[in-house]
C-alpha atoms as a PDB file:
ATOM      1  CA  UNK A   1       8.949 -13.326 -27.853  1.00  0.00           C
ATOM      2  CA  UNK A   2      11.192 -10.265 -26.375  1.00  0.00           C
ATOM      3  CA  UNK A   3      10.661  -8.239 -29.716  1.00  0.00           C
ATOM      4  CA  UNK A   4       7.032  -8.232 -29.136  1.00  0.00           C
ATOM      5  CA  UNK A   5       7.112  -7.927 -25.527  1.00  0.00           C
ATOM      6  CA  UNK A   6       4.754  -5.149 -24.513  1.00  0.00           C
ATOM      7  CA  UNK A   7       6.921  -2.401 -22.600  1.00  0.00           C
ATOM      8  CA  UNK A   8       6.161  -1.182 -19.172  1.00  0.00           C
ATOM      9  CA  UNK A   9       4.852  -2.402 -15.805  1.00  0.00           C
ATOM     10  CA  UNK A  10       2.303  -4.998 -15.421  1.00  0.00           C
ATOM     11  CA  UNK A  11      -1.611  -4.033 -15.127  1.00  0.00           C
ATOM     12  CA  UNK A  12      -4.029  -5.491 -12.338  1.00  0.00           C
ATOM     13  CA  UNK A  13      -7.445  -7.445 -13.235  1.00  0.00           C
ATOM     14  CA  UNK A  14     -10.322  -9.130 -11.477  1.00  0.00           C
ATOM     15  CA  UNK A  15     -10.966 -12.736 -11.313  1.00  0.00           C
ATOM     16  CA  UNK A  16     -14.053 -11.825 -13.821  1.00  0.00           C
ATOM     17  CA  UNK A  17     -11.869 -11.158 -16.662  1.00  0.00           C
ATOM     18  CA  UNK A  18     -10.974 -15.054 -17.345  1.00  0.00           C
ATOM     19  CA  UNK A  19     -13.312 -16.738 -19.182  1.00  0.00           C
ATOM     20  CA  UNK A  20     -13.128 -20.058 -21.295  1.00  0.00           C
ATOM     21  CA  UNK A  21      -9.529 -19.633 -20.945  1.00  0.00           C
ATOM     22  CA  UNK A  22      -8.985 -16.555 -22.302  1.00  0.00           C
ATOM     23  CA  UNK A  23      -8.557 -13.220 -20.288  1.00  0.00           C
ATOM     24  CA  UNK A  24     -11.055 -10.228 -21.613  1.00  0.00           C
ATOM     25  CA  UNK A  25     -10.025  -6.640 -20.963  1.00  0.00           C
ATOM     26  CA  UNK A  26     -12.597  -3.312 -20.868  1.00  0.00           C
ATOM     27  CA  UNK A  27     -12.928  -0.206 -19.408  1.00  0.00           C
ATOM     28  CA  UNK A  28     -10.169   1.774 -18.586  1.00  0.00           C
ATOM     29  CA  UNK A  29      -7.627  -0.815 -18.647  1.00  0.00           C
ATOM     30  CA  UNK A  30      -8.374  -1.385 -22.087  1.00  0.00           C
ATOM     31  CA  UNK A  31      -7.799   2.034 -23.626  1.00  0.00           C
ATOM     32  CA  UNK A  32      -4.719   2.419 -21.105  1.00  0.00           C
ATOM     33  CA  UNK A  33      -3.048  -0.144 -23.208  1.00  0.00           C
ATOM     34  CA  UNK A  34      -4.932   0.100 -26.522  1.00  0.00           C
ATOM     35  CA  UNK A  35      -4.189   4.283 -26.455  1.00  0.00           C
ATOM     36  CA  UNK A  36      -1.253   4.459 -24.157  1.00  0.00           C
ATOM     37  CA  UNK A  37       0.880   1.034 -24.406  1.00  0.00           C
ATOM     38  CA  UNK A  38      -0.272   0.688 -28.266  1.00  0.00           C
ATOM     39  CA  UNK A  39      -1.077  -2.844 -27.947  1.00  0.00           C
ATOM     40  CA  UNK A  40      -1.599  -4.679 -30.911  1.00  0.00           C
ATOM     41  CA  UNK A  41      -2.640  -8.079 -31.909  1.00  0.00           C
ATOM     42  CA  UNK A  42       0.196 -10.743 -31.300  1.00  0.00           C
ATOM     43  CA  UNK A  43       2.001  -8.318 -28.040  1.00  0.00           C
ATOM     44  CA  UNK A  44       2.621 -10.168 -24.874  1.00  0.00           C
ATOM     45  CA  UNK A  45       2.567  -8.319 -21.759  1.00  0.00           C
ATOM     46  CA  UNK A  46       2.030  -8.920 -17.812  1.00  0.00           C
ATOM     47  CA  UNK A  47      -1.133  -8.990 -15.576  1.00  0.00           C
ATOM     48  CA  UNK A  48      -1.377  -9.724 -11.999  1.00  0.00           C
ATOM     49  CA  UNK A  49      -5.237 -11.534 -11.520  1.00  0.00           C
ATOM     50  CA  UNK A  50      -5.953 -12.396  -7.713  1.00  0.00           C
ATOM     51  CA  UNK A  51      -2.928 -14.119  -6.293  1.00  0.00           C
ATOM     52  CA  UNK A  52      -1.648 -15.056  -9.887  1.00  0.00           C
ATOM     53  CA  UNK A  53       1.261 -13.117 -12.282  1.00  0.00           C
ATOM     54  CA  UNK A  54       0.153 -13.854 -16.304  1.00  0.00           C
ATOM     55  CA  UNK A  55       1.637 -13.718 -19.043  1.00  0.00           C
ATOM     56  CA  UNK A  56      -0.782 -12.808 -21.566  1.00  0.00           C
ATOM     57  CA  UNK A  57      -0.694 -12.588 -25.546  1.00  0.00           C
ATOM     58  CA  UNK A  58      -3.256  -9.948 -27.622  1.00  0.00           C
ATOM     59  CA  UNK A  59      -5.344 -11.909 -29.723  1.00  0.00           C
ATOM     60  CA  UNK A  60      -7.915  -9.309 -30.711  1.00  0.00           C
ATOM     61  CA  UNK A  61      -8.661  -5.940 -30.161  1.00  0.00           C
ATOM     62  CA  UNK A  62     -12.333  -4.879 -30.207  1.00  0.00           C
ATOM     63  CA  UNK A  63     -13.895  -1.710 -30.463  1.00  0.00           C
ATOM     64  CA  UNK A  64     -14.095  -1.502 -26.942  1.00  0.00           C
ATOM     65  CA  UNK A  65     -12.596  -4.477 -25.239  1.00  0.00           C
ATOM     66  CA  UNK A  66      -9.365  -6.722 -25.621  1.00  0.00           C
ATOM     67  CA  UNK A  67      -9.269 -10.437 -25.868  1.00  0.00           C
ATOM     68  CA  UNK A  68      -6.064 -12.110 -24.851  1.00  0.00           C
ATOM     69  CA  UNK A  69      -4.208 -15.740 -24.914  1.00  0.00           C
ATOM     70  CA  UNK A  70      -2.643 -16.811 -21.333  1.00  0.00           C
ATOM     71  CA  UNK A  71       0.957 -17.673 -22.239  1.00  0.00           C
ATOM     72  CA  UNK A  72       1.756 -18.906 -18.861  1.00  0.00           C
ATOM     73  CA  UNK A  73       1.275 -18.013 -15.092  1.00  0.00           C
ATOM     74  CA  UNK A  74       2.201 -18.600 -11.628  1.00  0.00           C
ATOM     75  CA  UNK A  75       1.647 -17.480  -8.241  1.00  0.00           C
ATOM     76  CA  UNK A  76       2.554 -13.995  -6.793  1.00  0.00           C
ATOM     77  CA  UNK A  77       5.331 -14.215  -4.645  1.00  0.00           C
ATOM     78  CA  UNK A  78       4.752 -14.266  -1.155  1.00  0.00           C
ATOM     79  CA  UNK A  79       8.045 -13.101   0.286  1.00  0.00           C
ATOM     80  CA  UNK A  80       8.455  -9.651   1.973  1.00  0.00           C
ATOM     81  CA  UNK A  81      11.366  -8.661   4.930  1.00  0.00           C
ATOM     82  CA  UNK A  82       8.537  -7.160   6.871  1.00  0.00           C
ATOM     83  CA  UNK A  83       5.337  -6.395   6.853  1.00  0.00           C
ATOM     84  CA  UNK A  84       4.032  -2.354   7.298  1.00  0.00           C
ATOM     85  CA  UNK A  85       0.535  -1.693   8.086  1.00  0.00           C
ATOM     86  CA  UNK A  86      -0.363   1.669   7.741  1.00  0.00           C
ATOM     87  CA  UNK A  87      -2.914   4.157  10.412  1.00  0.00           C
ATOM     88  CA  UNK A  88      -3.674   7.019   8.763  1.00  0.00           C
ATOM     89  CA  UNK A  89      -5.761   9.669  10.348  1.00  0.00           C
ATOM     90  CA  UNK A  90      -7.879  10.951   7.794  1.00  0.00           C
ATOM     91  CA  UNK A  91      -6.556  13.731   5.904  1.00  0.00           C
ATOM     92  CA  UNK A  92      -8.395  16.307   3.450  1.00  0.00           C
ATOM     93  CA  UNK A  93      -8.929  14.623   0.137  1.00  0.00           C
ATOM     94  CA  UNK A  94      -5.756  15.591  -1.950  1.00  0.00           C
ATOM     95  CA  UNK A  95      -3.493  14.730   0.983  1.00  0.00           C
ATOM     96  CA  UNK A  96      -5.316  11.842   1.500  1.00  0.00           C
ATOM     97  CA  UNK A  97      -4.897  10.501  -1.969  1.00  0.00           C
ATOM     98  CA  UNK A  98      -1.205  11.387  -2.185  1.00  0.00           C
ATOM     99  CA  UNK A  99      -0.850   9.502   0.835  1.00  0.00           C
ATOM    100  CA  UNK A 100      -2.920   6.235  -0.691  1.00  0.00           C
ATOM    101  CA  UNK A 101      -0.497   6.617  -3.380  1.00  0.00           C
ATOM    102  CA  UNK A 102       2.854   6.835  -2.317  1.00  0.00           C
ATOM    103  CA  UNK A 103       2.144   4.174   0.223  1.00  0.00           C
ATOM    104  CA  UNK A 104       1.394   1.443  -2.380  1.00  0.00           C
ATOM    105  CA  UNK A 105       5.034   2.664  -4.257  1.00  0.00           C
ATOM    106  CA  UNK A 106       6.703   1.822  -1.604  1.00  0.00           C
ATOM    107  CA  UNK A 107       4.851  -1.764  -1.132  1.00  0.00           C
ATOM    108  CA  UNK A 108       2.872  -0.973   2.456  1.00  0.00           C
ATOM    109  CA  UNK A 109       0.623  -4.277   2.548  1.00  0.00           C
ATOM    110  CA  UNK A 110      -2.634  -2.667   4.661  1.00  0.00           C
ATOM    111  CA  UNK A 111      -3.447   0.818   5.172  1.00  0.00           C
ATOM    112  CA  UNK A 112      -6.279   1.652   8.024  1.00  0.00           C
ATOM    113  CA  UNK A 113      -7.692   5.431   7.836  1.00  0.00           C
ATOM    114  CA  UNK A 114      -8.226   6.649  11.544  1.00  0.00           C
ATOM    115  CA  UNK A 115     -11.059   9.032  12.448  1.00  0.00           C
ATOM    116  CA  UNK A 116      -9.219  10.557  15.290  1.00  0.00           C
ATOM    117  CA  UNK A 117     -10.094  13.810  17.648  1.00  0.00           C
ATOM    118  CA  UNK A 118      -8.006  16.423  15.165  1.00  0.00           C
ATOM    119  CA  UNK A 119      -9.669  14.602  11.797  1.00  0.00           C
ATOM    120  CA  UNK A 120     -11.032  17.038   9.686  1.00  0.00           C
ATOM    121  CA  UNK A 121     -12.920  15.414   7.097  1.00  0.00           C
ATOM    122  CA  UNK A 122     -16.674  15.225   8.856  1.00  0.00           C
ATOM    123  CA  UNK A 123     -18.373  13.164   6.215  1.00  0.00           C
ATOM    124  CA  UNK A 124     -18.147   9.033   6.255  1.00  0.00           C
ATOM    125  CA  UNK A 125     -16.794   7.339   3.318  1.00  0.00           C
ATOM    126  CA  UNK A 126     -18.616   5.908   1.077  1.00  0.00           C
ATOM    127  CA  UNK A 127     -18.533   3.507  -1.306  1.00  0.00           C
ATOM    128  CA  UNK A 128     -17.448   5.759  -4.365  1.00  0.00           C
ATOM    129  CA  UNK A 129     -14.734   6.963  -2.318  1.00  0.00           C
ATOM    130  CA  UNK A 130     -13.548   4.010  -1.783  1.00  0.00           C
ATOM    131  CA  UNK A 131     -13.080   2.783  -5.233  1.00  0.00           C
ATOM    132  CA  UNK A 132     -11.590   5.864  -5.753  1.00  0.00           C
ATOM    133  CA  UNK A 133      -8.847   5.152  -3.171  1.00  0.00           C
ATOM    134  CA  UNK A 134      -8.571   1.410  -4.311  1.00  0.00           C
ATOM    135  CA  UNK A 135      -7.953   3.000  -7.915  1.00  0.00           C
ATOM    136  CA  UNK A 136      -5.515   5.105  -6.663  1.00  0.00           C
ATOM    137  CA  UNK A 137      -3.611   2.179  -4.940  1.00  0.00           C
ATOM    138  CA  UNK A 138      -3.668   0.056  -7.740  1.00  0.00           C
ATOM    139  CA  UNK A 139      -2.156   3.017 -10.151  1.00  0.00           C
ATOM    140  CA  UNK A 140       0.537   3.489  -7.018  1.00  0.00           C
ATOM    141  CA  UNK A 141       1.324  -0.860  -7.230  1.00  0.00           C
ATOM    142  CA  UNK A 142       2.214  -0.272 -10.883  1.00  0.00           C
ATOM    143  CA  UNK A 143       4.140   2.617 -10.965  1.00  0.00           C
ATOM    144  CA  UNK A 144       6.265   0.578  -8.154  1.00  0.00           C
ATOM    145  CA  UNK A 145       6.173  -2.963  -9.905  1.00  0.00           C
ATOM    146  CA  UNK A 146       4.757  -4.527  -6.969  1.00  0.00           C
ATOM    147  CA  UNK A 147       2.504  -7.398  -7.150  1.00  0.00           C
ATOM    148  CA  UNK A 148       0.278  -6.872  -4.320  1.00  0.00           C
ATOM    149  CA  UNK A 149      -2.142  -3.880  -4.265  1.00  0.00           C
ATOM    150  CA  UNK A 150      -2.221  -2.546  -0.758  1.00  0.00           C
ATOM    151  CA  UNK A 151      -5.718  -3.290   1.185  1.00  0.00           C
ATOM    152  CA  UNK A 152      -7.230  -0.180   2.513  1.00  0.00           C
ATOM    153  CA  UNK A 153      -9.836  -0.727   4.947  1.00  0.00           C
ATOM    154  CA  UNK A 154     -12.849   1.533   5.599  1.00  0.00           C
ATOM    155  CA  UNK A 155     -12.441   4.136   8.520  1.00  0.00           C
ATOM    156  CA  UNK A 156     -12.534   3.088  12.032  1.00  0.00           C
ATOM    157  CA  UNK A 157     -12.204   4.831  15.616  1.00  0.00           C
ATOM    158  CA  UNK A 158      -8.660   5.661  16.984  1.00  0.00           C
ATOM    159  CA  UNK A 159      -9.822   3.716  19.980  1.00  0.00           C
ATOM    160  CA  UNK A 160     -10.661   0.684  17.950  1.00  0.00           C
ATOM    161  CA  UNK A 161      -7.685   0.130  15.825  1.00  0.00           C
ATOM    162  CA  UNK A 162      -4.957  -0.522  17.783  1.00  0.00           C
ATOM    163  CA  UNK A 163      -3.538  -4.393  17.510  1.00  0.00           C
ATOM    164  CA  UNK A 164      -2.172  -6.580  20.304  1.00  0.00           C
ATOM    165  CA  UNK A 165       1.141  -7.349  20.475  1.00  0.00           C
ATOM    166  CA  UNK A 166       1.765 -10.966  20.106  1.00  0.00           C
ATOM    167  CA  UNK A 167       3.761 -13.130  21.998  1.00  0.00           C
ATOM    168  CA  UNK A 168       6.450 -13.881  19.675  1.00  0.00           C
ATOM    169  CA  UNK A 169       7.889  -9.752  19.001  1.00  0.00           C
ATOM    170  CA  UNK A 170       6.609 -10.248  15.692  1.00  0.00           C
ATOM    171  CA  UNK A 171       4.054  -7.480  16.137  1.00  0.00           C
ATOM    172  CA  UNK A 172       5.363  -4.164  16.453  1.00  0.00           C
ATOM    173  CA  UNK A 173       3.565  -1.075  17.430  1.00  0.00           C
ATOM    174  CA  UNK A 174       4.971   2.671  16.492  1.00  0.00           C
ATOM    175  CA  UNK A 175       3.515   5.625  17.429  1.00  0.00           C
ATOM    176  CA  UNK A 176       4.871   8.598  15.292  1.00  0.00           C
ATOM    177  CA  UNK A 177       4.671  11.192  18.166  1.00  0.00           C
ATOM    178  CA  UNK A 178       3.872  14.795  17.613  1.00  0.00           C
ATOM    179  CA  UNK A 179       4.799  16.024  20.938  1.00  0.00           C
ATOM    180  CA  UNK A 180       9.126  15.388  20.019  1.00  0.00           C
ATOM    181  CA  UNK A 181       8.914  13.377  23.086  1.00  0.00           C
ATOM    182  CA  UNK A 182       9.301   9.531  21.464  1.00  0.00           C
ATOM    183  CA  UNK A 183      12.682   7.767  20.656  1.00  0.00           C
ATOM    184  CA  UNK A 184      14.075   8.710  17.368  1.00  0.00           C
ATOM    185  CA  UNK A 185      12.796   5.789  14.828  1.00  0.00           C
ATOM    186  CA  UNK A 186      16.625   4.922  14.070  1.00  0.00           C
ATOM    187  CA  UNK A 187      17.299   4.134  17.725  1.00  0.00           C
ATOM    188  CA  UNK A 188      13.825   2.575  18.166  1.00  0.00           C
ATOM    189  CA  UNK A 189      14.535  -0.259  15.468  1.00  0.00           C
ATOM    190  CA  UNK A 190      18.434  -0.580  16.171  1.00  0.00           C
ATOM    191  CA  UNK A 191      17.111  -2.114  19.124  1.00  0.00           C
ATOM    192  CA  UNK A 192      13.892  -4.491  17.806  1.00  0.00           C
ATOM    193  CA  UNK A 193      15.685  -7.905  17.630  1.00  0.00           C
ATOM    194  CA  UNK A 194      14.716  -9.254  13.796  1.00  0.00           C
ATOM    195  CA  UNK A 195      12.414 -11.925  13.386  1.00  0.00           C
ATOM    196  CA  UNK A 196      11.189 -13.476  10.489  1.00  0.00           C
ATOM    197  CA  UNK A 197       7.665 -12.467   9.380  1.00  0.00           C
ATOM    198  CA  UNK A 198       7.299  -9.689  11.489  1.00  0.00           C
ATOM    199  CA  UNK A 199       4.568  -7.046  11.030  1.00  0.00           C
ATOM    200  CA  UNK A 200       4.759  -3.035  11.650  1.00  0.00           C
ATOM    201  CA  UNK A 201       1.921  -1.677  12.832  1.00  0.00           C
ATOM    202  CA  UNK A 202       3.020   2.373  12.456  1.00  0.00           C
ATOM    203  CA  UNK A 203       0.233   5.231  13.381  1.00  0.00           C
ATOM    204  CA  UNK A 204       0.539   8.556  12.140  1.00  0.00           C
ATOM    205  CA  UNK A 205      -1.770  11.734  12.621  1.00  0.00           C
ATOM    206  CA  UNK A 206      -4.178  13.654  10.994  1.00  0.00           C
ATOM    207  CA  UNK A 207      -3.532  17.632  10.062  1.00  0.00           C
ATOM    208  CA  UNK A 208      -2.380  18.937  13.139  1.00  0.00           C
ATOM    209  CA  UNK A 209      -1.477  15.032  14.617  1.00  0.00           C
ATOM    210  CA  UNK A 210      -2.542  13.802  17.381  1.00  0.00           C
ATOM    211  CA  UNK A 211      -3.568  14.723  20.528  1.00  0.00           C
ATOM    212  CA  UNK A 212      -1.896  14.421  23.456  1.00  0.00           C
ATOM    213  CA  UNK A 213      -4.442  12.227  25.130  1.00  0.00           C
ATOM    214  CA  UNK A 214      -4.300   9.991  22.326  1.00  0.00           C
ATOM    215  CA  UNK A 215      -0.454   9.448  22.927  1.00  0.00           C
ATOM    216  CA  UNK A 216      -0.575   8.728  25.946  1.00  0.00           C
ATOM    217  CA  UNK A 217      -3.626   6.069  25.488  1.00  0.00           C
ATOM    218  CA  UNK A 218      -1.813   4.601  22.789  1.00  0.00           C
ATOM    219  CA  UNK A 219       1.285   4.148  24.827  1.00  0.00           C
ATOM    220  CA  UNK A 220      -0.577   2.866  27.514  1.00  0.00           C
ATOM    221  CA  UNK A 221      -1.595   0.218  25.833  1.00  0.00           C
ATOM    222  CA  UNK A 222       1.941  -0.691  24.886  1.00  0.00           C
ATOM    223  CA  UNK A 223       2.635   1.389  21.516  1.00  0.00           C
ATOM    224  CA  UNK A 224       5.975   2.593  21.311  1.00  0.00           C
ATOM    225  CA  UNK A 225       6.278   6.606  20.953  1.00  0.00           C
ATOM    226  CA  UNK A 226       8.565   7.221  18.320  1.00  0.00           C
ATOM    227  CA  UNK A 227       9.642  10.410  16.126  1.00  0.00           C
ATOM    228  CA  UNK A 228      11.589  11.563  12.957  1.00  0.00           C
ATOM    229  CA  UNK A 229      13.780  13.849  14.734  1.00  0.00           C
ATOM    230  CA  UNK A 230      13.823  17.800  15.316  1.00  0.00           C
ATOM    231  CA  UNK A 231      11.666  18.470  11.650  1.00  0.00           C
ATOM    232  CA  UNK A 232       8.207  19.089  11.769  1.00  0.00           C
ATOM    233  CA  UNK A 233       6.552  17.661   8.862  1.00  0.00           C
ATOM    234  CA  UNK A 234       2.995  17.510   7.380  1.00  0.00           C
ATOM    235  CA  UNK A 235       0.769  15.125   7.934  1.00  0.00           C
ATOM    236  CA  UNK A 236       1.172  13.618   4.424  1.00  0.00           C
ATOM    237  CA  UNK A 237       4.868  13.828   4.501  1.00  0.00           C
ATOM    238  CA  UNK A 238       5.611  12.172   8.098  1.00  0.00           C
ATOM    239  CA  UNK A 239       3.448   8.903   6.873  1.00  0.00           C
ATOM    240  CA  UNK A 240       5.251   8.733   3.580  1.00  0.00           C
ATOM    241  CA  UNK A 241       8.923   9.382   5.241  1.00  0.00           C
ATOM    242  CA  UNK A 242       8.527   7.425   8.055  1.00  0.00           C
ATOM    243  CA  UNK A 243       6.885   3.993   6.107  1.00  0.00           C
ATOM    244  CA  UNK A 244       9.272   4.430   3.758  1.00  0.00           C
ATOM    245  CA  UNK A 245      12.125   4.481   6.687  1.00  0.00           C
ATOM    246  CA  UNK A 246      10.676   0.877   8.320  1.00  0.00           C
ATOM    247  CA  UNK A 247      10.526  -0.632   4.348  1.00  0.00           C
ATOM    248  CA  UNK A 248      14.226   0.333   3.409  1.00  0.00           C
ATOM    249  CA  UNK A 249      15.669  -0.374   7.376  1.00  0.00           C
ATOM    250  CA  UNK A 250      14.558  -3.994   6.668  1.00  0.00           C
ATOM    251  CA  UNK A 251      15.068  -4.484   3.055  1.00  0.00           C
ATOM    252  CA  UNK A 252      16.924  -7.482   1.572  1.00  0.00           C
ATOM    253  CA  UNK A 253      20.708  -5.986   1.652  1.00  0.00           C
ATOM    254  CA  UNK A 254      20.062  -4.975   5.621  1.00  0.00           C
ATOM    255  CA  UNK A 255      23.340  -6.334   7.026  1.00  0.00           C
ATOM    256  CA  UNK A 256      20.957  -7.568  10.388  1.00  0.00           C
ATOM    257  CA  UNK A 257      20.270  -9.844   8.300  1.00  0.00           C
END
């Protein structure tokens, strides 16, 4: 089975593609891995479907769409340290998408886009766009090997998208502060006590960040103001650099732990 193993990270399909028991690829998908993974008749390779991991076997290969066996599967596994949820406000489109991207490398679970005061972008987004950005995630998941494709959620109101804290601690609230005036994020988690299953709920500006009435509402309504130190960094840099900080601060070999 190894020798014909298909090389490279798994690919992502919709529930749609199983049918009588066997797993039909199209589209793009299909001439990633016909033209750039040369599958061929007999290969095995990996696909996450819904909440499943398969193992799947080439059986034919179509002009224009793949039939495959399902050699085995089982569920995606659930387990993460903590859980980051993104709030983005809305950047220009390149920025935007490198942001989408990177995000979904580094295995953030939700990602919220924020029309705030400083947002440039004027026009909603529609439904194209959005594919687009759920594309974009998807490619970011399997670059990254992860299992999950990060949910992005369609744009909302600053003033709408902050979540309560919960009782427990387990819901934690950082405000990446553009003013230098928050706690450095390295002090700010040294003293978060760890809990199992906890969720990061980390906001970060548009171009220009944001404002300072914003702050100040957000901490009002018990966000934490936190920064990244003396740098000032894009927009598009700060949310990379700073999710990236919570993810690797409470990864597996943390010694809190």
């Amino acid at each position: 089975m190894k020798s014909n193993l298909l090389c490279g990270k798994h690919i992502f399909l919709d529930k749609g593609s199983i049918r009588r028991n066997s797993v039909y690829i199209g589209g793009d998908t299909f001439h990633y891995l016909k033209n750039v993974r040369r599958a061929r008749p007999g290969m095995i390779f990996e696909a996450v479907i819904e909440d499943s991991r398969h193992l799947l076997r080439v059986k034919d290969i179509a002009k224009a769409e793949m039939v495959c066996d399902i050699v085995e599967y089982d569920c995606v596994s659930e387990h993460r340290d903590v859980s980051v949820h993104v709030y983005q406000g809305m950047l220009k489109s390149k920025k935007m998408d490198l942001v989408i991207s990177k995000l979904s490398e580094i295995g953030v679970e939700v990602l919220f886009p924020l029309k705030t005061k400083r947002t440039v972008p004027a026009m909603d987004v529609g439904e194209e766009k959005m594919r687009r950005w759920v594309k974009i995630a998807e490619e970011g998941a399997k670059v990254s090997g992860a299992e999950k494709v990060m949910c992005i959620h369609t744009p909302d109101l600053f003033r709408t998208s902050l979540p309560l804290p919960d009782k427990n601690g387990r819901n934690i609230i950082l405000f990446f502060s553009t003013s230098g005036r928050g706690v450095h994020i390295r002090k700010a988690l040294k003293e978060i006590e760890y809990r199992a299953g906890m969720a990061f709920h980390l906001f970060f500006g548009p171009e220009g960040g944001f404002s300072r009435e914003e702050e100040k509402w957000a901490v009002s309504h018990r966000a934490q103001s936190v920064s990244m130190g003396d740098f000032v960094l894009k927009a598009e840099t700060a949310a990379i650099m700073g999710a990236g900080f919570v993810s690797i601060y409470y990864s597996e070999n943390n010694e809190q732990k």
